[in-house]
Every structure is written in structure tokens, then in C-alpha cells.
Protein backbone atom coordinates (compact mmCIF):
# COMPACT_ATOMS: atom_id res chain seq x y z
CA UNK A 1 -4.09 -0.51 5.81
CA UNK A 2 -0.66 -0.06 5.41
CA UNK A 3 1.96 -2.92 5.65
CA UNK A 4 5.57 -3.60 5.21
CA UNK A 5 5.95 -6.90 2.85
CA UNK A 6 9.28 -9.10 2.91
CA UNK A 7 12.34 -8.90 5.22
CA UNK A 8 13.03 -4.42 5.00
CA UNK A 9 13.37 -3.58 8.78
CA UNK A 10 12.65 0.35 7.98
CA UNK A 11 9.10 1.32 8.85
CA UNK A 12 9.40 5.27 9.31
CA UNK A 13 7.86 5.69 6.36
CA UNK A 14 5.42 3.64 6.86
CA UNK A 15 4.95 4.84 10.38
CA UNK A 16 4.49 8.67 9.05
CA UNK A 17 2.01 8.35 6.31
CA UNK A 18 -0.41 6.02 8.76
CA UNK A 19 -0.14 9.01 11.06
CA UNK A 20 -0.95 10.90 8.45
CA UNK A 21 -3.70 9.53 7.03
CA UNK A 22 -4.90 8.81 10.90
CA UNK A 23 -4.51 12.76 11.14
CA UNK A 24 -6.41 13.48 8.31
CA UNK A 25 -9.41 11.35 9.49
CA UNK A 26 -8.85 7.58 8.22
CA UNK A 27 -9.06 4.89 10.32
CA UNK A 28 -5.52 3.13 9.72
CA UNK A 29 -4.05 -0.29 10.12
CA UNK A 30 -0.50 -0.84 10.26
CA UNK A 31 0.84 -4.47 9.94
CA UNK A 32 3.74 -4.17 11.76
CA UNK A 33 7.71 -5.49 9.82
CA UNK A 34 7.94 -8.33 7.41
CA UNK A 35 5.03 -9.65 6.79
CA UNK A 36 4.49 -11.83 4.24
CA UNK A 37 1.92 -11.18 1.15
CA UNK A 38 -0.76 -13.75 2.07
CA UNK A 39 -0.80 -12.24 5.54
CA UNK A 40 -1.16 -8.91 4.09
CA UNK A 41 -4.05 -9.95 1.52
CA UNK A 42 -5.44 -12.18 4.68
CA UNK A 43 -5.50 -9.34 7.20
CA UNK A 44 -7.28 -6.71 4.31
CA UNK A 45 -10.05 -9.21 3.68
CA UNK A 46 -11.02 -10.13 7.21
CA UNK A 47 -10.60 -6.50 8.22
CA UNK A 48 -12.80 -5.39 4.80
CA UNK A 49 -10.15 -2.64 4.36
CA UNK A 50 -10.51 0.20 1.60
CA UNK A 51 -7.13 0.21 0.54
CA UNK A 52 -3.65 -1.54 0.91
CA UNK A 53 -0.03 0.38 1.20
CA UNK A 54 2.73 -1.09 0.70
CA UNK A 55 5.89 0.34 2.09
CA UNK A 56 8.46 -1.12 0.39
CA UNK A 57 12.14 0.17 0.83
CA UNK A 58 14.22 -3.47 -0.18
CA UNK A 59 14.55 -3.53 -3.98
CA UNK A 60 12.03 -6.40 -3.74
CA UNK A 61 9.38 -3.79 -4.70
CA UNK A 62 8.21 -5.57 -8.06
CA UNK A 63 7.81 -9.41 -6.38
CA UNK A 64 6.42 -8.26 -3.68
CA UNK A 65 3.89 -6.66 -5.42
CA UNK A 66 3.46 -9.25 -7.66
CA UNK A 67 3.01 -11.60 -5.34
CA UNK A 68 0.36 -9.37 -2.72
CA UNK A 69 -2.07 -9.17 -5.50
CA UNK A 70 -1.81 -12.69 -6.56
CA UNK A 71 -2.84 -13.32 -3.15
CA UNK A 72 -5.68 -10.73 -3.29
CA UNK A 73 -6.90 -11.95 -6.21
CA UNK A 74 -6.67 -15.66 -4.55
CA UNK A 75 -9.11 -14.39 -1.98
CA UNK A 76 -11.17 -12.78 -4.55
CA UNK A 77 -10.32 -8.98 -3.45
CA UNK A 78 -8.78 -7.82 -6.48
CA UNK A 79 -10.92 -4.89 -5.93
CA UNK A 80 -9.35 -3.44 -3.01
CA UNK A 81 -7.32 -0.13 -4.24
CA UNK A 82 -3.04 -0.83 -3.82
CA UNK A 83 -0.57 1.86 -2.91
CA UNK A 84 3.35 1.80 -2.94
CA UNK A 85 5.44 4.24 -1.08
CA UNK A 86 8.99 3.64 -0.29
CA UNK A 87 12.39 3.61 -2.72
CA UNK A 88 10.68 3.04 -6.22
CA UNK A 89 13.09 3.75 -9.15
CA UNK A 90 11.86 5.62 -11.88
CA UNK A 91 12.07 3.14 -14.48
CA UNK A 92 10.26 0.28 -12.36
CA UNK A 93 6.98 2.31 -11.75
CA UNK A 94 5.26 1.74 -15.15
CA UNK A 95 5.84 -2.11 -13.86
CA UNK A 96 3.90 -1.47 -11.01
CA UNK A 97 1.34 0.44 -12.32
CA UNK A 98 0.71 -2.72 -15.15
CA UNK A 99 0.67 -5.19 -11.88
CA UNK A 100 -2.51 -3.10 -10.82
CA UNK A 101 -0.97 -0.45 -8.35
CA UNK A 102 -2.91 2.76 -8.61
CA UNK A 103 -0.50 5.16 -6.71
CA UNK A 104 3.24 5.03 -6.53
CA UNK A 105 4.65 7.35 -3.49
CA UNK A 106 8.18 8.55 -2.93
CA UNK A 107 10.22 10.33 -0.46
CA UNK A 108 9.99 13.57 -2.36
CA UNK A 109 6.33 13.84 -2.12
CA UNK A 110 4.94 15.75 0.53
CA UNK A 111 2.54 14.17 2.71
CA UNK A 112 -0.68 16.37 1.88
CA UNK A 113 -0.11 15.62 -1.65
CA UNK A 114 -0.24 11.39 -0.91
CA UNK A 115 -2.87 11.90 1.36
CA UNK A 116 -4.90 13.87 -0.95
CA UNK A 117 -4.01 11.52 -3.66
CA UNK A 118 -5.32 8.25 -1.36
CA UNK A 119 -8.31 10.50 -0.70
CA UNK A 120 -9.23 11.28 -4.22
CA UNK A 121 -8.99 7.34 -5.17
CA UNK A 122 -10.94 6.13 -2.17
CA UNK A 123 -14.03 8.63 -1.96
CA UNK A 124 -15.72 6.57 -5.04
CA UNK A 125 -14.62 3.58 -2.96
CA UNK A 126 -17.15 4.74 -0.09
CA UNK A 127 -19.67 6.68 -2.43
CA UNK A 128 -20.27 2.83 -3.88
């Protein structure tokens, strides 16, 4: 699933690696603009999703993360794998990655690499 937290109004991104994982054989849902992190933990539960992306271009990067796996670990899906693509500054990503991100995607990353990279996190995911 890929989603678009808070009130960023720039969903390219977002719009490219869905395709991109769609291309490369994933079954992909994208959330549509600012949506809030409850929906986004609501909408990965009900539709038993294997991951979550988060494209997040606003600055808000670190609360809305924060507060997406609160929620997911409200509905007791701490489980499900969580990406971030979008602007990410250098010195935030070791945040992330503490919050319980497990990939952190930028601009300058081509798009085999990040869907290899989703790939390689997800096949134990099915495998289980």
C-alpha cells in the first residue's frame, strides 16, 4: 500500500513507485492525498496489506511516522513492514529507522533499486 500522510499535495512520487511496483508484479494500493495516520493503519488492516509506504514530501516526515505506527500498533499490526520515500534529510533517517521504518527511499534512488529493496524485505513476508 502506499499512502500520502498529512496535508503534502505532491503525489508523483508516490504515483511512480506504485506503478512501479504494479509493473513489477505487486498488487498496489494507493490512498489517495492527505490522509490521516489512523486511516492509513485502518485501510492496511482491513485490506491485510504486506507493507505500508509512506510518501512523505512536507517536513512532517518524523510525526507522521510516529504517529502511523502508533496507530498500527493500536490495531495490533505492528508487524506489517513500513517504507518512507519522499524528501528525507540525511540526518533524520537514523530517527526513522529507531521508529521501526525498515527502508528509507529518496529521489536519487533509481526505481529498480527500491523495488528490489521492497522485494527483498517482503519475500519472507509471503514465505511465512
Amino acid at each position: 500500500m502506499i499512502a500520502k500522510p498529512g496535508l503534502d499535495g505532491h503525489d508523483i512520487g508516490a504515483k511512480i513507485i506504485a506503478l512501479a511496483l504494479r509493473d513489477a508484479g505487486a498488487e498496489v494500493i494507493y490512498t489517495g492525498l492527505r490522509k490521516t495516520p489512523g486511516f492509513i493503519a485502518r485501510v492496511a488492516v482491513d485490506e491485510d496489506v504486506d507493507a505500508v509506504g509512506l510518501s512523505l514530501l512536507s517536513g512532517s516526515h518524523k510525526e507522521l511516522v510516529a504517529e502511523t505506527m502508533q496507530e498500527l500498533r493500536s490495531l495490533d499490526a505492528s508487524d506489517i513492514p513500513v517504507f518512507v520515500g519522499g524528501t528525507i534529510p540525511a540526518e533524520d533517517r537514523a530517527a526513522l529507522t529507531e521508529a521501526g521504518v525498515i527502508g528509507i527511499f529518496t529521489a536519487e534512488m533509481r526505481l529498480d533499486d527500491v523495488v528490489a529493496e521492497v522485494a527483498r524485505v517482503l519475500v519472507p513476508v509471503r514465505a511465512a
